[in-house]
PDB file of N, CA and C in Angstrom:
ATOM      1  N   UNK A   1       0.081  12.251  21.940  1.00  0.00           N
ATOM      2  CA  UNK A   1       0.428  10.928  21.446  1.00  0.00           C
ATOM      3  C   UNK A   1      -0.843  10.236  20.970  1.00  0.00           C
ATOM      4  N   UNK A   2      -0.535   9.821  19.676  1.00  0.00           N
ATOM      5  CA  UNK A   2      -2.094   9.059  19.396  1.00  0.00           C
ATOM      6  C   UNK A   2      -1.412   7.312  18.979  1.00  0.00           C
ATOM      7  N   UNK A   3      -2.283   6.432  19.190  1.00  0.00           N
ATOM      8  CA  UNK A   3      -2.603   5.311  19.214  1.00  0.00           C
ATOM      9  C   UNK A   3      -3.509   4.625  17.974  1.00  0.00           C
ATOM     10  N   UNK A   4      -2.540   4.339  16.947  1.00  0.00           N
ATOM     11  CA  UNK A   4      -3.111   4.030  15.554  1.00  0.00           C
ATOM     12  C   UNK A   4      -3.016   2.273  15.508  1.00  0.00           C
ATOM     13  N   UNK A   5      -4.192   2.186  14.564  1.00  0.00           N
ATOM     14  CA  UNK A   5      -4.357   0.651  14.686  1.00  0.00           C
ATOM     15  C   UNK A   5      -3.401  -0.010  13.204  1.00  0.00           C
ATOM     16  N   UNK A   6      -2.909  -1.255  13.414  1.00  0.00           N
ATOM     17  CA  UNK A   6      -1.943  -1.476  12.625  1.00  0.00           C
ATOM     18  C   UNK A   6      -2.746  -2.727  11.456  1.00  0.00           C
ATOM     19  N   UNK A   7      -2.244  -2.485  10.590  1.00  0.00           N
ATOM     20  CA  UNK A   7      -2.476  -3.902   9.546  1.00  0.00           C
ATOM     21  C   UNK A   7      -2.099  -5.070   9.825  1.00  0.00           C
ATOM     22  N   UNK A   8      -3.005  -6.067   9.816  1.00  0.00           N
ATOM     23  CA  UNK A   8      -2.490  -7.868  10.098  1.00  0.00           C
ATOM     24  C   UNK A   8      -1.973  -8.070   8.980  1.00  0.00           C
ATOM     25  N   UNK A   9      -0.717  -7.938   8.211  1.00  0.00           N
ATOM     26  CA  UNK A   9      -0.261  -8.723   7.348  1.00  0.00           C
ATOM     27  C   UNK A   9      -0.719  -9.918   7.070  1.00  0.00           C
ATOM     28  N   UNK A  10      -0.178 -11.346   8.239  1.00  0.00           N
ATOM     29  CA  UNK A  10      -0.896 -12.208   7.862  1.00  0.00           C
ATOM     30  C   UNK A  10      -2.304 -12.749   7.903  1.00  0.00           C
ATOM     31  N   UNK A  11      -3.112 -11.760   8.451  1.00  0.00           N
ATOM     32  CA  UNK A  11      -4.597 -12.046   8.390  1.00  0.00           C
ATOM     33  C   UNK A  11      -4.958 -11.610   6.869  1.00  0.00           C
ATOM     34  N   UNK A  12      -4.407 -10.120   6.289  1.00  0.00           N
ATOM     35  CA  UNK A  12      -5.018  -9.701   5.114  1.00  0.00           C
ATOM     36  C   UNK A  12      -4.078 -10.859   4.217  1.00  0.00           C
ATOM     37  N   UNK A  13      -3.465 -11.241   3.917  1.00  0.00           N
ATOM     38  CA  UNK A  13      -2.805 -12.069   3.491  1.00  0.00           C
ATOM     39  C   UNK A  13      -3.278 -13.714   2.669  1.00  0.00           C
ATOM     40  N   UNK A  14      -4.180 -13.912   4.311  1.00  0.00           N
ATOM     41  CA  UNK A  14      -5.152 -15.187   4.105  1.00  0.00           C
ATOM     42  C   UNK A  14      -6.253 -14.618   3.689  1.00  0.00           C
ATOM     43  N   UNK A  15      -7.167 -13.359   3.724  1.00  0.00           N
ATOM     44  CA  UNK A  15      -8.163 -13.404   3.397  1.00  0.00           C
ATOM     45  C   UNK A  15      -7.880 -13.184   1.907  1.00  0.00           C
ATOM     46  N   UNK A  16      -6.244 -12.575   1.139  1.00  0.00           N
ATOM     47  CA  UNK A  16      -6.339 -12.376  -0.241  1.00  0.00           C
ATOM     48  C   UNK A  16      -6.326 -13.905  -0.745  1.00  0.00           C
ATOM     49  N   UNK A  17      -6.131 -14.982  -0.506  1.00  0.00           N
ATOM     50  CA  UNK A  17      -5.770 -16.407  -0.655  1.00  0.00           C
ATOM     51  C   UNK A  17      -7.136 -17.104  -0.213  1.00  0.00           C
ATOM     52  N   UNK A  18      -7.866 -16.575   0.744  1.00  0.00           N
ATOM     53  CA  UNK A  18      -9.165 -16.885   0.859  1.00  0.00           C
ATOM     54  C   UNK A  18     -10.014 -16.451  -0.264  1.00  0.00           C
ATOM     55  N   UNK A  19     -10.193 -15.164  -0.262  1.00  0.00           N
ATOM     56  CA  UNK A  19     -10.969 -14.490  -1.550  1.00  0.00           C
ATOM     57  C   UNK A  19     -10.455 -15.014  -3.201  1.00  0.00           C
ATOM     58  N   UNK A  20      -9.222 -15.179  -3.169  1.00  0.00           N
ATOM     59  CA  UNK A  20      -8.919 -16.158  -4.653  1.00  0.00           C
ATOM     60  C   UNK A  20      -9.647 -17.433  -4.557  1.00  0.00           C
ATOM     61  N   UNK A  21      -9.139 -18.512  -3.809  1.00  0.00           N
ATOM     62  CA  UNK A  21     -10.121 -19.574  -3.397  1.00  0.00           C
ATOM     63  C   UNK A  21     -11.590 -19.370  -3.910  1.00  0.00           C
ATOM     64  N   UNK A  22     -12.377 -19.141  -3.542  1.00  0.00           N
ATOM     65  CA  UNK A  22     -13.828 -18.484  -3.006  1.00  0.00           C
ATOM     66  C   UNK A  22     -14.044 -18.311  -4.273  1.00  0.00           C
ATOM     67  N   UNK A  23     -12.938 -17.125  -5.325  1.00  0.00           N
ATOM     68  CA  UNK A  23     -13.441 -17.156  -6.721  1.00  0.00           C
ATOM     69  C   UNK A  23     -12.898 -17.842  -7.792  1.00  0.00           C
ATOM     70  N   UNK A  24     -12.859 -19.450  -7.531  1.00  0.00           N
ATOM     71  CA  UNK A  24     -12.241 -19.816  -8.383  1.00  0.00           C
ATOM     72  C   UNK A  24     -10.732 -19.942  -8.652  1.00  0.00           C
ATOM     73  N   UNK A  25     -10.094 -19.226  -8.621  1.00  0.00           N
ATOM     74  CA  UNK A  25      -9.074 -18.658  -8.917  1.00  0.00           C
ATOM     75  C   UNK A  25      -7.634 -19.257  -8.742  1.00  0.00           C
ATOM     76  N   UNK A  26      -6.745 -19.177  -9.630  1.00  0.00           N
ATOM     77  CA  UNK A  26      -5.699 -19.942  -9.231  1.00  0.00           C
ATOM     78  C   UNK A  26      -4.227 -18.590  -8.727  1.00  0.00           C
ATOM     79  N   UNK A  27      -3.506 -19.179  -8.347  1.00  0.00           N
ATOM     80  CA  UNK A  27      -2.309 -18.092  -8.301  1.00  0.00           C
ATOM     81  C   UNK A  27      -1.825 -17.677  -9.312  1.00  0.00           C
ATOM     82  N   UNK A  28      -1.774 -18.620 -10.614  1.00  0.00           N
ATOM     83  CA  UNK A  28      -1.435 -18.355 -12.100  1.00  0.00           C
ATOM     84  C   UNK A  28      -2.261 -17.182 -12.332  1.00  0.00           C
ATOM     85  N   UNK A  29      -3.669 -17.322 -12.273  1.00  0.00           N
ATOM     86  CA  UNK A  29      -4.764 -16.757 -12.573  1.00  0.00           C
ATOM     87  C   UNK A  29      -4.178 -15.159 -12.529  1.00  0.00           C
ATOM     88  N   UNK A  30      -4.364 -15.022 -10.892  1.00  0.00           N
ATOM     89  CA  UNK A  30      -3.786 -13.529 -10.373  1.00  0.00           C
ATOM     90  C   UNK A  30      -2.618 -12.962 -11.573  1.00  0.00           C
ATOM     91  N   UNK A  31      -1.559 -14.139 -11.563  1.00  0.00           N
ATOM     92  CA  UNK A  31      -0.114 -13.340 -11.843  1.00  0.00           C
ATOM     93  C   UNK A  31      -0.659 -12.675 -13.073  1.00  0.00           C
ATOM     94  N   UNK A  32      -1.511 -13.176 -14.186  1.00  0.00           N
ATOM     95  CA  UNK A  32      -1.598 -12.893 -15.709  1.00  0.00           C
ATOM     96  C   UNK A  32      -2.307 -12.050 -15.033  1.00  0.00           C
ATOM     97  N   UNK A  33      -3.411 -12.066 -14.719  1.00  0.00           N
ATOM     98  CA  UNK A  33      -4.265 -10.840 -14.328  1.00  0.00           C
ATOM     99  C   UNK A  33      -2.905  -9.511 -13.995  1.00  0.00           C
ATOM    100  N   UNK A  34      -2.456  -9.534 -13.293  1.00  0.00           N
ATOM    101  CA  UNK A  34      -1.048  -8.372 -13.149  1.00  0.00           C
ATOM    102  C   UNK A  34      -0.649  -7.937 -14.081  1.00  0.00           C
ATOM    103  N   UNK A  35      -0.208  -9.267 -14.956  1.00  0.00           N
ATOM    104  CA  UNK A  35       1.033  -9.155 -15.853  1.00  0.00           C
ATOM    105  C   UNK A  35       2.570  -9.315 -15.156  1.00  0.00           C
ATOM    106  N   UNK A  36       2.411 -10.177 -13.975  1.00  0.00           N
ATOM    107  CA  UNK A  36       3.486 -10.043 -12.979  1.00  0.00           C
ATOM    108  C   UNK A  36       4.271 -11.570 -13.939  1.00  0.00           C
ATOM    109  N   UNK A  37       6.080 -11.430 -14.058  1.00  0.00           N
ATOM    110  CA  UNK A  37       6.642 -12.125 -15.159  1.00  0.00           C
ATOM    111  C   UNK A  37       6.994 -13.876 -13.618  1.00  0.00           C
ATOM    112  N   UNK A  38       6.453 -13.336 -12.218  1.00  0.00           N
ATOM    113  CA  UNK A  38       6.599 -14.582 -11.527  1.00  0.00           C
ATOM    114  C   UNK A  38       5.724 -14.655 -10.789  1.00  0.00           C
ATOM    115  N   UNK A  39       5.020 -15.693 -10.113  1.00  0.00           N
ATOM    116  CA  UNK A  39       4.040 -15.211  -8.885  1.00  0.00           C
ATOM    117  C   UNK A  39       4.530 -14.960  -7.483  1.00  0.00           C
ATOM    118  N   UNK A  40       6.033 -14.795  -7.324  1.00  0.00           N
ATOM    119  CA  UNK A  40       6.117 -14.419  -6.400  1.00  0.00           C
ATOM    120  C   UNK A  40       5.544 -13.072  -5.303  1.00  0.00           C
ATOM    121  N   UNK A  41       5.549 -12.355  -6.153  1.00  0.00           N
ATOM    122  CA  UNK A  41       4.548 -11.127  -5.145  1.00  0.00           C
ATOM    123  C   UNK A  41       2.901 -11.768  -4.735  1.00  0.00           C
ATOM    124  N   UNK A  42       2.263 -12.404  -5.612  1.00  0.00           N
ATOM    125  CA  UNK A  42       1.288 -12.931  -4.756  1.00  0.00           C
ATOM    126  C   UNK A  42       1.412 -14.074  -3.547  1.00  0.00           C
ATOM    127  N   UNK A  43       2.822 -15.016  -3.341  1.00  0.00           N
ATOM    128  CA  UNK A  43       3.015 -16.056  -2.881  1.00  0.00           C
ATOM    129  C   UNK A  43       3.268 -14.835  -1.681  1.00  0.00           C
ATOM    130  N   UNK A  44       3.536 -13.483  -1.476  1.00  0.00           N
ATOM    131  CA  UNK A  44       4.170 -12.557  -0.674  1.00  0.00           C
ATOM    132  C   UNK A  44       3.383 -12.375   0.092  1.00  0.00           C
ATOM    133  N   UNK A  45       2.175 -12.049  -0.726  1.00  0.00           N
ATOM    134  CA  UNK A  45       1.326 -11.447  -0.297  1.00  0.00           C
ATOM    135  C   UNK A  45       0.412 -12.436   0.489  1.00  0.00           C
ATOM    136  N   UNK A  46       0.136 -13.367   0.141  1.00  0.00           N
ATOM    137  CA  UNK A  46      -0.641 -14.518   0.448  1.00  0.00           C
ATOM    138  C   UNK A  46      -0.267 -15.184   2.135  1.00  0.00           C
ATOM    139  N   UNK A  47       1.173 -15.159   2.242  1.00  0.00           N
ATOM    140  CA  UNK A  47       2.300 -15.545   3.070  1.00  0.00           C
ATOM    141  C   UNK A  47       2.315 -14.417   4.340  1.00  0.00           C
ATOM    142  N   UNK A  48       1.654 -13.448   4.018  1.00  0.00           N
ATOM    143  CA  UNK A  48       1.751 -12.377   5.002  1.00  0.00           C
ATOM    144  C   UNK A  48       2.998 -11.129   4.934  1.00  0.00           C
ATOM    145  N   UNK A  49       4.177 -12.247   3.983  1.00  0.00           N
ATOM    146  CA  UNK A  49       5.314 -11.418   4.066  1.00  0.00           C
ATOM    147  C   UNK A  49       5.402  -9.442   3.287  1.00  0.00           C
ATOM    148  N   UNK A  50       4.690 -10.030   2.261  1.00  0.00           N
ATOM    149  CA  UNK A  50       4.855  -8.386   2.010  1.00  0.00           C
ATOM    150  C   UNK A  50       2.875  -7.824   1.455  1.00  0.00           C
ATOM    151  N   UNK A  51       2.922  -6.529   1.439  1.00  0.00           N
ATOM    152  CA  UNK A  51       1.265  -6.284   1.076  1.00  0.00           C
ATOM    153  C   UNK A  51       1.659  -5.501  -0.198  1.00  0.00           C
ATOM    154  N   UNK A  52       0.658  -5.836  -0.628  1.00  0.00           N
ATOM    155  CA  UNK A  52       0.148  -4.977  -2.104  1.00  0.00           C
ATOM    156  C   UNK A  52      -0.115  -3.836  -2.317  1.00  0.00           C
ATOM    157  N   UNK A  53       0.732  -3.153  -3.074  1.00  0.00           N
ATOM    158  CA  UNK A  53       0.638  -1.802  -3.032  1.00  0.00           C
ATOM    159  C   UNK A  53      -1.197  -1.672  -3.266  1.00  0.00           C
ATOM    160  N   UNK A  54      -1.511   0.008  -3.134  1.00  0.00           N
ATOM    161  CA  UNK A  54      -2.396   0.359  -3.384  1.00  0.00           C
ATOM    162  C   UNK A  54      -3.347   0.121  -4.666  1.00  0.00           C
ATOM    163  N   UNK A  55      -2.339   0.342  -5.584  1.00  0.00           N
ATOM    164  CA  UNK A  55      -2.697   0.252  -7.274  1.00  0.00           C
ATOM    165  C   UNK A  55      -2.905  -0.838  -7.223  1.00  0.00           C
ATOM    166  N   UNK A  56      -2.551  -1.941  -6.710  1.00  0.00           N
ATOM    167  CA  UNK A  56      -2.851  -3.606  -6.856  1.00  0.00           C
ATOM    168  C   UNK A  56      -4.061  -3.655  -5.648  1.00  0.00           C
ATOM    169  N   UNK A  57      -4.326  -3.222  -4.309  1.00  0.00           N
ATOM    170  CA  UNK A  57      -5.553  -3.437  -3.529  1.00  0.00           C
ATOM    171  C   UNK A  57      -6.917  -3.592  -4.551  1.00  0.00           C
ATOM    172  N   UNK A  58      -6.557  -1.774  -5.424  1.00  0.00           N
ATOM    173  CA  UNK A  58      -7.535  -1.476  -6.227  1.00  0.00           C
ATOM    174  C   UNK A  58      -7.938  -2.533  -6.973  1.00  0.00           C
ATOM    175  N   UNK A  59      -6.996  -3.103  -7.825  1.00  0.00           N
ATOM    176  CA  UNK A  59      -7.178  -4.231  -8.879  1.00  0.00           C
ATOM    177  C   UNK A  59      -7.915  -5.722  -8.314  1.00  0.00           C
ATOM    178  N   UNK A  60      -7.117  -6.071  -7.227  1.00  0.00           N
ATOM    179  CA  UNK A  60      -7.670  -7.033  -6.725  1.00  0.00           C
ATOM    180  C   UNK A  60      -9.185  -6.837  -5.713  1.00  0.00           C
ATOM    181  N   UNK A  61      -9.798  -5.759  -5.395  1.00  0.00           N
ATOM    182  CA  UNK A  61     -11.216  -5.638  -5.215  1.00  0.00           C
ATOM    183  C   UNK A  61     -12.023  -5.731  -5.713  1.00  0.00           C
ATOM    184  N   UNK A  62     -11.090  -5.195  -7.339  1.00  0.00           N
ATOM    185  CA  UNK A  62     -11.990  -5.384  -8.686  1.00  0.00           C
ATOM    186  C   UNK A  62     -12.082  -6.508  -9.060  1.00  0.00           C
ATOM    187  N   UNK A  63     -11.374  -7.283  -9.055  1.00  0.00           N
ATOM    188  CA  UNK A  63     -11.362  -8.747  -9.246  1.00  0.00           C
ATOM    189  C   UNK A  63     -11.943  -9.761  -8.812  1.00  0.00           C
ATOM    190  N   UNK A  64     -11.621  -9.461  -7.088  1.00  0.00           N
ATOM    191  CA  UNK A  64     -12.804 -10.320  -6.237  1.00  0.00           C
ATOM    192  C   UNK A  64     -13.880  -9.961  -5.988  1.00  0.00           C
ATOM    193  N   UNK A  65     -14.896  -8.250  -6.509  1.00  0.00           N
ATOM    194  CA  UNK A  65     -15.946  -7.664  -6.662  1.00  0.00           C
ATOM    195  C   UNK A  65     -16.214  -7.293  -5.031  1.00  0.00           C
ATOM    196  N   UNK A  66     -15.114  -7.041  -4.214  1.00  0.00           N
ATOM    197  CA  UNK A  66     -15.282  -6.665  -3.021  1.00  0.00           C
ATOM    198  C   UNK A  66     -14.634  -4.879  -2.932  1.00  0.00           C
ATOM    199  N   UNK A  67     -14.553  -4.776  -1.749  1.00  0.00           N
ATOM    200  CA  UNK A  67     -14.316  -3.270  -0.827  1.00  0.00           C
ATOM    201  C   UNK A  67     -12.905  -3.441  -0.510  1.00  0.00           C
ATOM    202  N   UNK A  68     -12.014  -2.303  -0.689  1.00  0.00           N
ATOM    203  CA  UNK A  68     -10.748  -3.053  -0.359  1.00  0.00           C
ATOM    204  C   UNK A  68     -10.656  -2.954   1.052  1.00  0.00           C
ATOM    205  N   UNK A  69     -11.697  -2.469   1.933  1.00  0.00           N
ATOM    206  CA  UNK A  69     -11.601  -2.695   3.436  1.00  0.00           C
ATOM    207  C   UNK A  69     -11.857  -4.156   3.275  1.00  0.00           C
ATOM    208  N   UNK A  70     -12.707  -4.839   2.501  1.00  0.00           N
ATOM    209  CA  UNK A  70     -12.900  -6.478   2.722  1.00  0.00           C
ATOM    210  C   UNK A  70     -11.419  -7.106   2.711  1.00  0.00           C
ATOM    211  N   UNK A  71     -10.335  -6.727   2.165  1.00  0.00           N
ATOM    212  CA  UNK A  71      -9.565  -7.594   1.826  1.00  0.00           C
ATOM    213  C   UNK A  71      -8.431  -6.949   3.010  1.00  0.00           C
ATOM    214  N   UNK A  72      -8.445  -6.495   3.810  1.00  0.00           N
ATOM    215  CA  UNK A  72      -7.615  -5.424   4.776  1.00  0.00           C
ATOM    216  C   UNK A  72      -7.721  -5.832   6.030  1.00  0.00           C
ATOM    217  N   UNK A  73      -6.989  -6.529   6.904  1.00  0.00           N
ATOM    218  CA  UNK A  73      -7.382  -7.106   8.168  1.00  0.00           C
ATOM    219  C   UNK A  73      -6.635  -6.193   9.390  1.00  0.00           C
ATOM    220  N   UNK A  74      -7.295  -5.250   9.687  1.00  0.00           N
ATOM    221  CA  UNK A  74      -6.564  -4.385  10.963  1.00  0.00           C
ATOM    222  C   UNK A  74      -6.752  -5.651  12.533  1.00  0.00           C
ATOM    223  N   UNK A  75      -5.258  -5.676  12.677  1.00  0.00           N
ATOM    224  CA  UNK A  75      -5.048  -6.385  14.130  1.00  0.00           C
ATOM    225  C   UNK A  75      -5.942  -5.513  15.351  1.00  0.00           C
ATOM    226  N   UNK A  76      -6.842  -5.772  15.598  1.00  0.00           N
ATOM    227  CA  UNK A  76      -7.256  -5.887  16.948  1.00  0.00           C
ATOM    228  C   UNK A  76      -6.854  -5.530  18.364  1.00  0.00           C
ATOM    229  N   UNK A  77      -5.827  -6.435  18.534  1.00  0.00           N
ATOM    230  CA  UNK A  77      -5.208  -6.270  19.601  1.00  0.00           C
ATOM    231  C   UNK A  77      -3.495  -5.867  19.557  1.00  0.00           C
ATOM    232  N   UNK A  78      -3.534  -4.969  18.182  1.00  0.00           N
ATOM    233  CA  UNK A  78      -1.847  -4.981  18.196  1.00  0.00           C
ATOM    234  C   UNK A  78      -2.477  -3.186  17.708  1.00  0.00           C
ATOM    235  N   UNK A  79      -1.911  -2.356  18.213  1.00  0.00           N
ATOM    236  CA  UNK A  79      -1.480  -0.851  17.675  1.00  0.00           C
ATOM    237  C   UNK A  79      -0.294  -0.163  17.883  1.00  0.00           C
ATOM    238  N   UNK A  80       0.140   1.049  17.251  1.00  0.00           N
ATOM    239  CA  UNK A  80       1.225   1.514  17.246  1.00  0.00           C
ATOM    240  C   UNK A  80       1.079   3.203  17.793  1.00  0.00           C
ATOM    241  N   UNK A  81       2.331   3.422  18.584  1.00  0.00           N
ATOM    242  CA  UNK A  81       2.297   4.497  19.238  1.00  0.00           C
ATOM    243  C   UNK A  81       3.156   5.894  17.829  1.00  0.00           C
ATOM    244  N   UNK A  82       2.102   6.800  18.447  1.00  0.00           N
ATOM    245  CA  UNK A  82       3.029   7.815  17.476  1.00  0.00           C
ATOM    246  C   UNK A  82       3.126   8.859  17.992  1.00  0.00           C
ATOM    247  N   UNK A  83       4.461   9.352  18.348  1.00  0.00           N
ATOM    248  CA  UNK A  83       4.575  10.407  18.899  1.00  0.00           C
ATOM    249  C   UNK A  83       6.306  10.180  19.557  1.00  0.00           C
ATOM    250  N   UNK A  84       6.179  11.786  20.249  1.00  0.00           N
ATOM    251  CA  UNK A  84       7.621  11.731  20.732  1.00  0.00           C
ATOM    252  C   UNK A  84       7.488  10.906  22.538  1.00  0.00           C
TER     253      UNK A  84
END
């Protein structure tokens, strides 16, 4: 049985809403940057409720000129069991 550490949704969430902040940036900003036709996936993402696929981590590291471990908040004190 191994003991894997889990993603903070809403920590990575605030730091993607932190890191927009920080550069300026508006939520409009992001969506055109996408090409997304609402900003709801960033309001998602921002909110904790849903995360950004991979192809978008990529984009948005590039954007905020960070690591996409910078923008990735592993919970601490929360992990998940795997196994039978």
């Amino acid at each position: 049985m191994f003991t894997m550490p889990a993603i903070d949704m809403v920590g990575t969430g605030k730091k993607i809403a932190d890191l927009r902040k920080s550069a300026g940036m508006t939520v409009k900003d992001l969506q055109d940057i996408f090409g997304f036709a609402t900003p709801n996936a960033i309001y998602k993402w921002q909110h904790g409720t849903a995360m950004p696929t991979l192809d978008n981590l990529v984009i948005l590291a590039a954007v905020f000129d960070v690591a996409i471990d910078d923008i990735i908040v592993v919970a601490a004190d929360v992990s998940v069991q795997i196994g039978a």
